[in-house]
N, C-alpha and C. Protein backbone atom coordinates (compact mmCIF):
# COMPACT_ATOMS: atom_id res chain seq x y z
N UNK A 1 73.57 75.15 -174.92
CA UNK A 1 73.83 76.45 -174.34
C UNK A 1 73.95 77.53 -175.42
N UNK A 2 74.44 77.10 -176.38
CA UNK A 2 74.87 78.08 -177.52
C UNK A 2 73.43 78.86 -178.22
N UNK A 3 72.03 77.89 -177.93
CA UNK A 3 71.03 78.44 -178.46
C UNK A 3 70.45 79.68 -177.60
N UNK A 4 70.57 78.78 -176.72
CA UNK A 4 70.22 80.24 -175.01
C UNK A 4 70.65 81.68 -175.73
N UNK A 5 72.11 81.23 -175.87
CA UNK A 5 72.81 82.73 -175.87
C UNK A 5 72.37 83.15 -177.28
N UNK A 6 71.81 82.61 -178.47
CA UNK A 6 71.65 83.32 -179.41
C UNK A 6 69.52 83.87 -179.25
N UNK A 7 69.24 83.23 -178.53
CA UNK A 7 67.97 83.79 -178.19
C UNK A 7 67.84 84.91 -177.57
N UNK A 8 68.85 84.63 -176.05
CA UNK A 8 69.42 86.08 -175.60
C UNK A 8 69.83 87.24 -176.30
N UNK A 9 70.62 87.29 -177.31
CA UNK A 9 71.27 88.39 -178.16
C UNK A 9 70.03 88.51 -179.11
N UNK A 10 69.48 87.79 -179.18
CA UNK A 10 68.39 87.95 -180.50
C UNK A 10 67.18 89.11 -179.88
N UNK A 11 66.90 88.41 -178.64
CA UNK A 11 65.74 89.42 -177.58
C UNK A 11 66.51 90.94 -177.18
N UNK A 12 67.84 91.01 -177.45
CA UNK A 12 68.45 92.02 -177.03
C UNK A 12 68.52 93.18 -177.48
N UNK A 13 68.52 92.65 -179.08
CA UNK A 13 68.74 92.95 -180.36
C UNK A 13 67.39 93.46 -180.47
N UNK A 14 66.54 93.18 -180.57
CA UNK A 14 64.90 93.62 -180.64
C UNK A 14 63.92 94.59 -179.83
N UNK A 15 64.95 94.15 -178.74
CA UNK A 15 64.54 94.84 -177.13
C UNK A 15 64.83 96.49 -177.66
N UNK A 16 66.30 96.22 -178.33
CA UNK A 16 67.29 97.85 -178.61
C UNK A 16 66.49 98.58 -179.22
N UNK A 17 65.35 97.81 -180.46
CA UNK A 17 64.86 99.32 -181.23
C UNK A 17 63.53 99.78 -180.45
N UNK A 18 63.22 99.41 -179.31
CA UNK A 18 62.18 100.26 -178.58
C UNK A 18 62.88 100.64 -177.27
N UNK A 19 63.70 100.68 -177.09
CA UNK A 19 64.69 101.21 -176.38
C UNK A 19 65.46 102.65 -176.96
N UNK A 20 65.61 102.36 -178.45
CA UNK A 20 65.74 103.55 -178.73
C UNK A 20 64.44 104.62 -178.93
N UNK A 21 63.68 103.97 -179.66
CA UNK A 21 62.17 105.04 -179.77
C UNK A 21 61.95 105.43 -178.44
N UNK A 22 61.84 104.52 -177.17
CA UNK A 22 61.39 105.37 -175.58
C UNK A 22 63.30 106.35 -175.84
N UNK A 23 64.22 106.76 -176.01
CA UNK A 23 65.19 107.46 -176.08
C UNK A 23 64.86 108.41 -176.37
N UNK A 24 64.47 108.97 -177.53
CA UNK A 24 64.43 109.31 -179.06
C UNK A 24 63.00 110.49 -178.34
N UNK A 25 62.26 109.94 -177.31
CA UNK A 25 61.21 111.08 -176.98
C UNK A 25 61.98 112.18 -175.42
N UNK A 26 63.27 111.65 -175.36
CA UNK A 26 63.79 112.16 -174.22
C UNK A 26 64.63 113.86 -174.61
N UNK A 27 64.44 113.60 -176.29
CA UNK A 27 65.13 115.14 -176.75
C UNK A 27 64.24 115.61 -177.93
N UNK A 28 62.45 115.21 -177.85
CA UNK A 28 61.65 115.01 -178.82
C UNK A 28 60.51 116.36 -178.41
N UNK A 29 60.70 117.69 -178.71
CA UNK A 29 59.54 118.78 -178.09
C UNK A 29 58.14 118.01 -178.42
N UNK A 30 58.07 117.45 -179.60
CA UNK A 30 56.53 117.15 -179.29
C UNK A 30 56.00 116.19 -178.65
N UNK A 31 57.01 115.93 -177.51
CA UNK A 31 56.70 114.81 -176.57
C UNK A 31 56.15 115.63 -175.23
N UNK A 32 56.69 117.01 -175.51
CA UNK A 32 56.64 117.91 -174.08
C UNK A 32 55.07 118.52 -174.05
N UNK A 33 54.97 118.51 -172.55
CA UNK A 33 53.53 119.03 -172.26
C UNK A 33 53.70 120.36 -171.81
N UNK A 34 53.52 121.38 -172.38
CA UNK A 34 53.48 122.91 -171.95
C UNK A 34 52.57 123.45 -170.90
N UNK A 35 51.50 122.78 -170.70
CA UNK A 35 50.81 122.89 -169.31
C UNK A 35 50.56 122.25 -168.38
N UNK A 36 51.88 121.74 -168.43
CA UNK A 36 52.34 120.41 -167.23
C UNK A 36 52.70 121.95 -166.15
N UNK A 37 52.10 121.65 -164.63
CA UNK A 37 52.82 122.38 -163.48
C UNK A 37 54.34 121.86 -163.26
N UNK A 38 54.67 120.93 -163.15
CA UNK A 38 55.89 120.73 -163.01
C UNK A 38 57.27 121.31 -164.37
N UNK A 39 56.34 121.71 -165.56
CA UNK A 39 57.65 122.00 -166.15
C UNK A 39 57.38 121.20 -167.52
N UNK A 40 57.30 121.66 -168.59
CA UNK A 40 56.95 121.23 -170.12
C UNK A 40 57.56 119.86 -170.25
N UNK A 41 58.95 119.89 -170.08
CA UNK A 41 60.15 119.23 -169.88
C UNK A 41 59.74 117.81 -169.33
N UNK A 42 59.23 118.28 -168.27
CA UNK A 42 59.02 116.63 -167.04
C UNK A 42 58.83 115.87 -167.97
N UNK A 43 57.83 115.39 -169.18
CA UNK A 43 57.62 114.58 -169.58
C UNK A 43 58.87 113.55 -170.64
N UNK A 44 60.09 114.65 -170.71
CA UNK A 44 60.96 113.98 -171.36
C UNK A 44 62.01 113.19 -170.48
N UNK A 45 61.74 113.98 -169.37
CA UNK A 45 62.96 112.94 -168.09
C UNK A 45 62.02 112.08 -167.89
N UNK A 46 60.94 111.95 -167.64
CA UNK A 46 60.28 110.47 -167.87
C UNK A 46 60.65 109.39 -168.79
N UNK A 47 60.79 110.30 -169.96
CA UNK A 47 61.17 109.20 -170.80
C UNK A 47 62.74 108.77 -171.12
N UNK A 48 63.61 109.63 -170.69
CA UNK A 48 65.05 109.35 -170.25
C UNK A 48 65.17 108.28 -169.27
N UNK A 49 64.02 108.32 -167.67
CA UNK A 49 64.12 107.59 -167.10
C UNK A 49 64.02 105.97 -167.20
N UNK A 50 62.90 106.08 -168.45
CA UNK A 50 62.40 104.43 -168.32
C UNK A 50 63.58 104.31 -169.51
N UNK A 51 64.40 105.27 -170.27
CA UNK A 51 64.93 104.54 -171.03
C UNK A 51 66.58 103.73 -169.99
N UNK A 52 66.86 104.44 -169.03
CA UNK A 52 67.45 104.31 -168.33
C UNK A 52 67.35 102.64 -167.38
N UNK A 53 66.44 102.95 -166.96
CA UNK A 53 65.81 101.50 -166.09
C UNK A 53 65.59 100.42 -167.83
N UNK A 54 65.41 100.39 -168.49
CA UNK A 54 65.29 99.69 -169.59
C UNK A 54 66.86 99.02 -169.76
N UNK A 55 68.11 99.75 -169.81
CA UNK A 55 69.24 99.51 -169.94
C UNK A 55 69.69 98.35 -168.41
N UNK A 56 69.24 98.86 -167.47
CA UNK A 56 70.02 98.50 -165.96
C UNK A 56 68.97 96.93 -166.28
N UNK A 57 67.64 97.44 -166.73
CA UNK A 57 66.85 95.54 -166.32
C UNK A 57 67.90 94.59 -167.73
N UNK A 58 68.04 95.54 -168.44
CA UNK A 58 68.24 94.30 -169.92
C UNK A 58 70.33 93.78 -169.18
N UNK A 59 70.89 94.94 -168.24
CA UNK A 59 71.99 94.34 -168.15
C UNK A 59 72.37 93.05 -166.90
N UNK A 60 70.98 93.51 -165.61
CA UNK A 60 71.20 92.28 -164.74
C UNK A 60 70.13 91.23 -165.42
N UNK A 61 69.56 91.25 -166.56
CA UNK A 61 69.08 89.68 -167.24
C UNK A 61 70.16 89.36 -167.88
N UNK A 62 70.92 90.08 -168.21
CA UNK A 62 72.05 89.65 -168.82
C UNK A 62 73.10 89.03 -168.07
N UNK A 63 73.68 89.35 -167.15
CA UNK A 63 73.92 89.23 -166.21
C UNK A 63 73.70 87.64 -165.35
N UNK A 64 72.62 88.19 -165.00
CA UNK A 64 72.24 86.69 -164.60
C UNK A 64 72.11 85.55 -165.19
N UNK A 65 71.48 85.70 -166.76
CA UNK A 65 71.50 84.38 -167.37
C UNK A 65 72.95 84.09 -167.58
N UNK A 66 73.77 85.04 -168.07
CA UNK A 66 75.25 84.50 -168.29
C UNK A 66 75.69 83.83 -167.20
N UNK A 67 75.86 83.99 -166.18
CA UNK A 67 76.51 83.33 -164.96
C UNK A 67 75.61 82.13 -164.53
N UNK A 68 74.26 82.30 -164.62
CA UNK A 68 73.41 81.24 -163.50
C UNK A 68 72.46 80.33 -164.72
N UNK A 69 72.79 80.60 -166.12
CA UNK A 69 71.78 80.18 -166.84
C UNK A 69 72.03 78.20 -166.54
N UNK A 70 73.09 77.93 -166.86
CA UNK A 70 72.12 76.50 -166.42
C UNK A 70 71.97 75.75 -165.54
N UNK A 71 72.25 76.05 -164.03
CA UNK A 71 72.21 76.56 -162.88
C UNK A 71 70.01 76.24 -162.94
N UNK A 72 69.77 77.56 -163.54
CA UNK A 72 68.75 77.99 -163.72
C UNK A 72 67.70 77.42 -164.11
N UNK A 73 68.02 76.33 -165.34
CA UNK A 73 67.47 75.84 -166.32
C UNK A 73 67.38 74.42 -165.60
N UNK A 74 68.35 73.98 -165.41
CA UNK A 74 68.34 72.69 -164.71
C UNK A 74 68.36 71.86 -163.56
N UNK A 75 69.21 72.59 -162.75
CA UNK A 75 69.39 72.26 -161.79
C UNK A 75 68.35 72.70 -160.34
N UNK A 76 67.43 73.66 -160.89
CA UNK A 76 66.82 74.53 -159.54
C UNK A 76 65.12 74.42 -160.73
N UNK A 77 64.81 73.11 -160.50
CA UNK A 77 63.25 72.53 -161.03
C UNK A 77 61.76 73.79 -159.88
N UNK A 78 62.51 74.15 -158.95
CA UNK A 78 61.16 74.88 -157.81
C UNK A 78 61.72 76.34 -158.48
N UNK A 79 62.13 76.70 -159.45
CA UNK A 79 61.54 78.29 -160.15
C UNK A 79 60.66 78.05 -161.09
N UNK A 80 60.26 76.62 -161.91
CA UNK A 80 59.54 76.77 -162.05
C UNK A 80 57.80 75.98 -161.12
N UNK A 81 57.95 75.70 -160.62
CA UNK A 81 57.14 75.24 -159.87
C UNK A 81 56.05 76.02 -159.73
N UNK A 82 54.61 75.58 -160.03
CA UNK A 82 53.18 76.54 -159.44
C UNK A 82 53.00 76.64 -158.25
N UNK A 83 53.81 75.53 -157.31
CA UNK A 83 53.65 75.59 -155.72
C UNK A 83 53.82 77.14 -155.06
N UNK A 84 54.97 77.69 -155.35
CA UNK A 84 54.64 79.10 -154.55
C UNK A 84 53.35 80.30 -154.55
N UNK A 85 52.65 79.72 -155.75
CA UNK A 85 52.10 81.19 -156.13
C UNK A 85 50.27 80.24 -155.47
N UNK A 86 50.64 78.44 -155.40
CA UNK A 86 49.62 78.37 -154.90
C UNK A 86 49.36 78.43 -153.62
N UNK A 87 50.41 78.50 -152.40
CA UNK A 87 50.46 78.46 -151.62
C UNK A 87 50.28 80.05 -150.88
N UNK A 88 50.52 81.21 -152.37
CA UNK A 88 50.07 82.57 -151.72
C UNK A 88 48.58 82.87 -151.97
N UNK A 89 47.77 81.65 -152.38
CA UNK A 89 46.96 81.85 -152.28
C UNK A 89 45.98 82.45 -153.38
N UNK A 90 46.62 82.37 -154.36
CA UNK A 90 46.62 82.61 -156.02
C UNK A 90 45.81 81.65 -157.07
N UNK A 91 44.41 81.67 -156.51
CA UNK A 91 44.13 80.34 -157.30
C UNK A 91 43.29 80.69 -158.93
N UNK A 92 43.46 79.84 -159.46
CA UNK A 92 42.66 79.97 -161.01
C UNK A 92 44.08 79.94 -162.02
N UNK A 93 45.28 80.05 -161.53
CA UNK A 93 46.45 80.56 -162.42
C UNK A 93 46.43 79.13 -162.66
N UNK A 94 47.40 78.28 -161.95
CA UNK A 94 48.21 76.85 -162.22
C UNK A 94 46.60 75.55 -162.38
C-alpha cells in the first residue's frame, strides 16, 4: 500500500507544475484575445476554469484512491475486465 501512495503523491507532484502553467495564463495578457466578441478576457477564465476542474478531478482521485484503493485493486477484478466495453459493442480494443 505504501507504494500506491507514493506513486499517488509522486503523479500529484508532477500533475502540480502543469497545473500551475494552465494557472499562470489565467492573469497572463498575452494569453488574451482582443478580437474575441465575447471580451479579450474570455480566454483567461478559460484558463482559470480548467485550472479549477484540474484541482476538483486531482482531489476526488484522491479521494477515492485513499478510501477505496484496495477495495479497488483487489477485491472488485470486473473494473478491470474488457467484458463491458465488449459487450457495448466496442470491438478491435480488448
Amino acid at each position: 500500500m505504501w507504494f500506491s501512495r507514493v506513486l499517488l503523491c509522486s503523479g500529484l507532484a508532477v500533475g502540480s507544475l502543469s497545473m500551475w502553467d494552465t494557472l499562470s495564463h489565467a492573469w497572463d495578457p498575452a494569453f488574451q484575445a482582443p478580437a474575441l466578441p465575447l471580451g479579450p478576457t474570455h480566454t483567461n477564465y478559460h484558463a482559470f476554469r480548467e485550472f479549477t476542474l484540474s484541482v476538483g478531478g486531482k482531489k476526488k482521485g484522491t479521494r477515492t484512491v485513499s478510501k477505496n484503493g484496495p477495495r479497488l485493486l483487489f477485491l472488485c477484478p470486473q473494473f478491470f475486465s474488457p467484458e463491458p466495453v465488449k459487450n457495448a459493442g466496442i470491438s478491435g480494443v480488448f
